[in-house]
C-alpha atoms as a PDB file:
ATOM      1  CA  UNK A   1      -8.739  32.053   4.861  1.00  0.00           C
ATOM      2  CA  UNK A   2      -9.739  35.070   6.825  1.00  0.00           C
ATOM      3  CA  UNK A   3     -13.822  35.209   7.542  1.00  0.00           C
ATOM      4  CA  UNK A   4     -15.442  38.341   6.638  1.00  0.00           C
ATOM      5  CA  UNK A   5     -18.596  40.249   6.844  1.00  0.00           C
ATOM      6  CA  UNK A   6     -22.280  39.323   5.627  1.00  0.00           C
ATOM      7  CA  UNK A   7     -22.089  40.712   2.125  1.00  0.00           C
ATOM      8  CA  UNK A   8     -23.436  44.425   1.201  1.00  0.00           C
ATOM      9  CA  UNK A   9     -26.844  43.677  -0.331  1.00  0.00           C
ATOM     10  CA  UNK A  10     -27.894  39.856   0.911  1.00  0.00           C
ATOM     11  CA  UNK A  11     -31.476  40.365   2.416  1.00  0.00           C
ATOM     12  CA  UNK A  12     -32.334  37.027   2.337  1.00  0.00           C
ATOM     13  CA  UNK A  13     -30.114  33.880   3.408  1.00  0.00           C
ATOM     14  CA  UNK A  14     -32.080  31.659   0.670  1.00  0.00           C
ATOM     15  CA  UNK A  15     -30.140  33.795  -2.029  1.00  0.00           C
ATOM     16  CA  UNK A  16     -27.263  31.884  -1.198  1.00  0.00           C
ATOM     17  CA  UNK A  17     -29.594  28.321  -1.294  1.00  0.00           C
ATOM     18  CA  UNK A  18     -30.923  29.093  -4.866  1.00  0.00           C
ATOM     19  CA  UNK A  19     -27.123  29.625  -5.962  1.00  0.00           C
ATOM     20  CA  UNK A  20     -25.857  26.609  -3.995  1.00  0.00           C
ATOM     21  CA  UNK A  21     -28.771  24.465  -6.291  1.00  0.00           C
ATOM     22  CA  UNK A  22     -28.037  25.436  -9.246  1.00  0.00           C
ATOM     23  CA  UNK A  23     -24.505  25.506  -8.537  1.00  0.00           C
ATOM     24  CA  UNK A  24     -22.393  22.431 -10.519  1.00  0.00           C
ATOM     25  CA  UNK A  25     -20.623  19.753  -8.790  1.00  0.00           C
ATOM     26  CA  UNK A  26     -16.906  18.931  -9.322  1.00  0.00           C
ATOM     27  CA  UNK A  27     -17.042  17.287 -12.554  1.00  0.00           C
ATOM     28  CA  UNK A  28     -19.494  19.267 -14.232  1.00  0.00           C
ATOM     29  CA  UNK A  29     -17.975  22.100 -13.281  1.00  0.00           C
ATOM     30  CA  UNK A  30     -14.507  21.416 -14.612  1.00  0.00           C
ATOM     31  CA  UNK A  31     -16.470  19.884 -17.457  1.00  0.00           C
ATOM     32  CA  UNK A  32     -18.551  23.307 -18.338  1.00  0.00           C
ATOM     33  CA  UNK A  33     -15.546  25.806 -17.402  1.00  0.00           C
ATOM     34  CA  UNK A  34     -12.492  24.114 -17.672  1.00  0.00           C
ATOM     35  CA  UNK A  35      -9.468  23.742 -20.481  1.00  0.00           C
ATOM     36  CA  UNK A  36      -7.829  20.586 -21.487  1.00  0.00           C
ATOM     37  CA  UNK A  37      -4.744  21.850 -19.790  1.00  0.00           C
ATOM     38  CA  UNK A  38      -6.839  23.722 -16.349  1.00  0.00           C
ATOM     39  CA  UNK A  39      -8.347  20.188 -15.356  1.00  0.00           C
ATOM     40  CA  UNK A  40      -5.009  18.350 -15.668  1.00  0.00           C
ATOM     41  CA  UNK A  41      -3.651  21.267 -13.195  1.00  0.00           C
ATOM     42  CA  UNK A  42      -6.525  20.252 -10.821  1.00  0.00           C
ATOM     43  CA  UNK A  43      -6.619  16.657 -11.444  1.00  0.00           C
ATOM     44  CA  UNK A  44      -2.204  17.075 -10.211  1.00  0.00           C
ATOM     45  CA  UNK A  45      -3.712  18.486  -7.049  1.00  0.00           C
ATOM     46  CA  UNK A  46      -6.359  16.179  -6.362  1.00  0.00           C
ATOM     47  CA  UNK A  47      -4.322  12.904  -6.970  1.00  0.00           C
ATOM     48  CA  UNK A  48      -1.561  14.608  -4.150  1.00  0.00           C
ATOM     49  CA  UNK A  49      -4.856  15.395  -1.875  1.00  0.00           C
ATOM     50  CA  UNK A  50      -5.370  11.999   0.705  1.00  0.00           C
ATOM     51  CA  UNK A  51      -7.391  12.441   4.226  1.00  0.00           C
ATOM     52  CA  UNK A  52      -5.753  10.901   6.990  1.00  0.00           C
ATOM     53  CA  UNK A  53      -7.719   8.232   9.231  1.00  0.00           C
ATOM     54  CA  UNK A  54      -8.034  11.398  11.458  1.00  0.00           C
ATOM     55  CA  UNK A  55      -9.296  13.541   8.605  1.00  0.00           C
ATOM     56  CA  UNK A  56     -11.488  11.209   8.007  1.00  0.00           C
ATOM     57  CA  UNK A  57     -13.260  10.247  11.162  1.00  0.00           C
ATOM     58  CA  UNK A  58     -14.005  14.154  11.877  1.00  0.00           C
ATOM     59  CA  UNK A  59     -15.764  13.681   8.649  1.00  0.00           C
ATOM     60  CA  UNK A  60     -17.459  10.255   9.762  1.00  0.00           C
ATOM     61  CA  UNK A  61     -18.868  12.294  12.849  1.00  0.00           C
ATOM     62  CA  UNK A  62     -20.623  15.041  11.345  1.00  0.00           C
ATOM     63  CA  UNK A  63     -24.709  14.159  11.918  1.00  0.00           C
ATOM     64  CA  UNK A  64     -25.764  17.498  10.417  1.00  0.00           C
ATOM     65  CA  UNK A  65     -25.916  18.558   6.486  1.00  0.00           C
ATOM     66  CA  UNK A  66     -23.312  21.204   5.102  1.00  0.00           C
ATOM     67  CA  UNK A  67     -24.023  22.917   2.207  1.00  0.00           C
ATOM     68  CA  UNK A  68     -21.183  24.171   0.273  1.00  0.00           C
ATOM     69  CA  UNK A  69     -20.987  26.687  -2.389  1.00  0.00           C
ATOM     70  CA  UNK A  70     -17.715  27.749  -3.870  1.00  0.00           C
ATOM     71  CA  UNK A  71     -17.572  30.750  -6.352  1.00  0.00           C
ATOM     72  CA  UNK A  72     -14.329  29.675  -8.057  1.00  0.00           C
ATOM     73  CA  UNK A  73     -12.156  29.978 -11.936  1.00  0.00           C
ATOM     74  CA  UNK A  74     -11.009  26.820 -13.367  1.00  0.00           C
ATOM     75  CA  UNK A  75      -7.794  28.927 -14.626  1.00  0.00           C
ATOM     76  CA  UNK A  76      -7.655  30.163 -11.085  1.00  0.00           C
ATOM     77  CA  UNK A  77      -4.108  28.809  -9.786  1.00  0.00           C
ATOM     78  CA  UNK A  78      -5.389  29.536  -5.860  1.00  0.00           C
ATOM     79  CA  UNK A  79      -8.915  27.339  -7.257  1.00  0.00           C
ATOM     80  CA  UNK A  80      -6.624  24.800  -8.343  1.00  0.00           C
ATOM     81  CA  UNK A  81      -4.800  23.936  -5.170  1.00  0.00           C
ATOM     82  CA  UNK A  82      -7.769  24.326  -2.608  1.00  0.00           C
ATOM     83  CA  UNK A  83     -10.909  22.794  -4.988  1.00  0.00           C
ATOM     84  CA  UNK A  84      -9.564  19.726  -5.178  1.00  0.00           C
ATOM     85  CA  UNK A  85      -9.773  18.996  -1.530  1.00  0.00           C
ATOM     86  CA  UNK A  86     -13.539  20.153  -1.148  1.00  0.00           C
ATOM     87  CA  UNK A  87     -13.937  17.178  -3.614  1.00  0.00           C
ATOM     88  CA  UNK A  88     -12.091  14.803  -1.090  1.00  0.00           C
ATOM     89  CA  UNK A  89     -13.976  16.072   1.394  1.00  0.00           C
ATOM     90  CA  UNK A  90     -17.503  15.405  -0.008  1.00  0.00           C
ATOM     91  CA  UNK A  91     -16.465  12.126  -1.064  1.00  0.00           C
ATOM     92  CA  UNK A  92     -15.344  11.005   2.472  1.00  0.00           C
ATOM     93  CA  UNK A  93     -18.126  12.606   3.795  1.00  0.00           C
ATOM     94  CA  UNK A  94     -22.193  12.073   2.084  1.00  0.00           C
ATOM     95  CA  UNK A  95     -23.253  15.205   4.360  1.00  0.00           C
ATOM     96  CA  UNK A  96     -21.233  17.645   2.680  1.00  0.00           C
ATOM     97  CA  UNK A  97     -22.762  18.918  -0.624  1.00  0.00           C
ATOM     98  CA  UNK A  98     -20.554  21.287  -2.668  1.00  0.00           C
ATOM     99  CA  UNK A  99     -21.465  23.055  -5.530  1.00  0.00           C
ATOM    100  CA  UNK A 100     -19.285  25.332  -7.522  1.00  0.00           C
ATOM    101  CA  UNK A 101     -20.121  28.530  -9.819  1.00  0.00           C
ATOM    102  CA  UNK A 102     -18.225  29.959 -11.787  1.00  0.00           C
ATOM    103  CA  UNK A 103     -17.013  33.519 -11.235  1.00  0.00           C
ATOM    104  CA  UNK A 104     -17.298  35.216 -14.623  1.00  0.00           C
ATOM    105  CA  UNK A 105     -20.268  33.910 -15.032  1.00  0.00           C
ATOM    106  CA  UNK A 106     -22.021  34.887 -12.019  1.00  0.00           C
ATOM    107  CA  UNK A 107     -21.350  38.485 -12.370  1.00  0.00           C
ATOM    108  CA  UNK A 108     -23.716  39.597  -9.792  1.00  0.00           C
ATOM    109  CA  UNK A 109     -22.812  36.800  -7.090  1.00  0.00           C
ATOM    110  CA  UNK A 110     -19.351  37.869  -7.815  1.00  0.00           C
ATOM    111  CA  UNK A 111     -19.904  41.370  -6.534  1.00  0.00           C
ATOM    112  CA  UNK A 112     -21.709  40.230  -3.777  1.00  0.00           C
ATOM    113  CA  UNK A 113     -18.789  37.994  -2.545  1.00  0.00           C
ATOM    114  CA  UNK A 114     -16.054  40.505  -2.961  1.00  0.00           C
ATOM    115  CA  UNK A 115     -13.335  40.285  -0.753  1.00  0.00           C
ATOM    116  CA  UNK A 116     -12.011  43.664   0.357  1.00  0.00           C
ATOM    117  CA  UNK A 117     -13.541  45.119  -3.241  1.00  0.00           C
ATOM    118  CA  UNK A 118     -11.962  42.831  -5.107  1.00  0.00           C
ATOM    119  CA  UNK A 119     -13.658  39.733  -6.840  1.00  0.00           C
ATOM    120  CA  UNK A 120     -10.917  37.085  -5.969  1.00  0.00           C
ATOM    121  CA  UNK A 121     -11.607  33.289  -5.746  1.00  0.00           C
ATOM    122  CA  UNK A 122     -12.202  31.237  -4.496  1.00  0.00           C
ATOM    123  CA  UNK A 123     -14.454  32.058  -2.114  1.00  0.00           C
ATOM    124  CA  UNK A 124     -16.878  29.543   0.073  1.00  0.00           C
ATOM    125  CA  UNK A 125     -20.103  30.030   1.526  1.00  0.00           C
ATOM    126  CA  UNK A 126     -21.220  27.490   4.055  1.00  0.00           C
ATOM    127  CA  UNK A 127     -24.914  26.874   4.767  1.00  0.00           C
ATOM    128  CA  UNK A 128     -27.052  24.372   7.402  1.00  0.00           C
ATOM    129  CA  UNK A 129     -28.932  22.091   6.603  1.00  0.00           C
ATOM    130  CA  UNK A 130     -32.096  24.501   6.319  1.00  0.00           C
ATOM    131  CA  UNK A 131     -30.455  26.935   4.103  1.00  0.00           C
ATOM    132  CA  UNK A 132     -28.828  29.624   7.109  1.00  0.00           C
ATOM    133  CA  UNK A 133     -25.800  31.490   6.094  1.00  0.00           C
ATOM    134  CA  UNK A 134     -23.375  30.235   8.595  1.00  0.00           C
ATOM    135  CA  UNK A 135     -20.001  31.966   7.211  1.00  0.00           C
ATOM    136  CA  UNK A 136     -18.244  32.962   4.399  1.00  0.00           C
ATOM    137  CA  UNK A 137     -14.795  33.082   3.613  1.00  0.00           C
ATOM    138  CA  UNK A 138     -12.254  34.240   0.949  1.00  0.00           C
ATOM    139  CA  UNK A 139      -8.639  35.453   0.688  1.00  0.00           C
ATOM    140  CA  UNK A 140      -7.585  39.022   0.999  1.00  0.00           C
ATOM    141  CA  UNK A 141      -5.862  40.488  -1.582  1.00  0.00           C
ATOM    142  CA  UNK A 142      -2.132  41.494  -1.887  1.00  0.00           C
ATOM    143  CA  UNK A 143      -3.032  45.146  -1.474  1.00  0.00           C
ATOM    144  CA  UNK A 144      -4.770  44.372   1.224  1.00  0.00           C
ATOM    145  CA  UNK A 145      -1.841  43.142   3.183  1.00  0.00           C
ATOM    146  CA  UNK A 146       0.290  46.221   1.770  1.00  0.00           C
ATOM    147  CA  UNK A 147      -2.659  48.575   3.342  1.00  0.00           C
ATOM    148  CA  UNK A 148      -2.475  46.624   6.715  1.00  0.00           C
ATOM    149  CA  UNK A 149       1.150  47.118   6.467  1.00  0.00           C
ATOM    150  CA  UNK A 150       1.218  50.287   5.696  1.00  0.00           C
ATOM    151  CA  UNK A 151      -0.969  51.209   8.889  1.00  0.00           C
ATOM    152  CA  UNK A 152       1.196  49.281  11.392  1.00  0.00           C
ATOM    153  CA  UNK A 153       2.512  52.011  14.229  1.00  0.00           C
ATOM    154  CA  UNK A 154       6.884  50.568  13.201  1.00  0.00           C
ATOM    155  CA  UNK A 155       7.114  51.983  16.834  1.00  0.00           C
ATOM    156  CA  UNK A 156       5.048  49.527  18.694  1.00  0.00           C
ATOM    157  CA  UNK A 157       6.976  46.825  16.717  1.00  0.00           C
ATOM    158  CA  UNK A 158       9.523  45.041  19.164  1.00  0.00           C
ATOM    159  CA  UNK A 159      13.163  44.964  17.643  1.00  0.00           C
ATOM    160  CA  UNK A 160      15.288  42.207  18.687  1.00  0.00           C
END
């Protein structure tokens, strides 16, 4: 996922703690938001989701907390296959806390995490231990590759 810029309006890096604690973890939040039919989508992906020994001792070595919030859709087919392994993650590793909101119901958060002016998910905000923005990151949408596309110079392109 490409990393983009602070959002337009965050003054304060705790705005992103106070969402992160209120935010739901994996089961609630598939409980609260989810169909009958979305959580069997994400339970498919989860049960095809395994860490490798490798995987798993980069996860054994962290020392340092990582908060995690995800602004995400339980109908959200991109949600679906990503989600899943933030869940694997946190449960190979106790220092990783991920929380989940949802996006239509966090109107306000949504706009704040736009990516490229559109409010696509999911998008993840990672946070130290003592509540610092450290990144955010979300998808680009399909018109944004068209208008990066669009702006490519076909002359400086190489033909073969």
């Amino acid at each position: 996922m490409p990393r983009f810029r602070f959002p337009r309006g965050t003054t304060s890096m705790t705005d992103f703690a106070a969402e992160h604690a209120r935010g739901h973890d994996y089961g609630d939040f598939l409980g609260h938001h989810a169909s009958d039919e979305d959580r069997e989508r994400w339970q498919r992906i989860y049960d095809r989701v395994t860490l490798t020994e490798s995987h798993q001792a980069v996860l054994a070595s962290f020392v340092r907390e990582m908060k995690v919030l995800v602004l995400a859709g339980a109908w959200c087919g991109d949600c679906v296959n990503q989600c899943p392994i933030w869940e694997r993650f946190s449960q190979s590793c106790s220092l990783i806390q991920v929380r989940y909101l949802d996006r239509d119901e966090n109107p306000e958060l949504t706009e704040r995490l736009s990516v490229n002016g559109g409010h696509r998910v999911p998008v993840v905000v990672f946070l130290s231990e003592d509540d610092h923005l450290c990144g955010i990151y979300g998808d680009r949408t399909l018109a944004k590759y068209r208008a990066m596309a669009a702006d490519i110079d076909a002359s400086l392109v190489p033909v073969a």
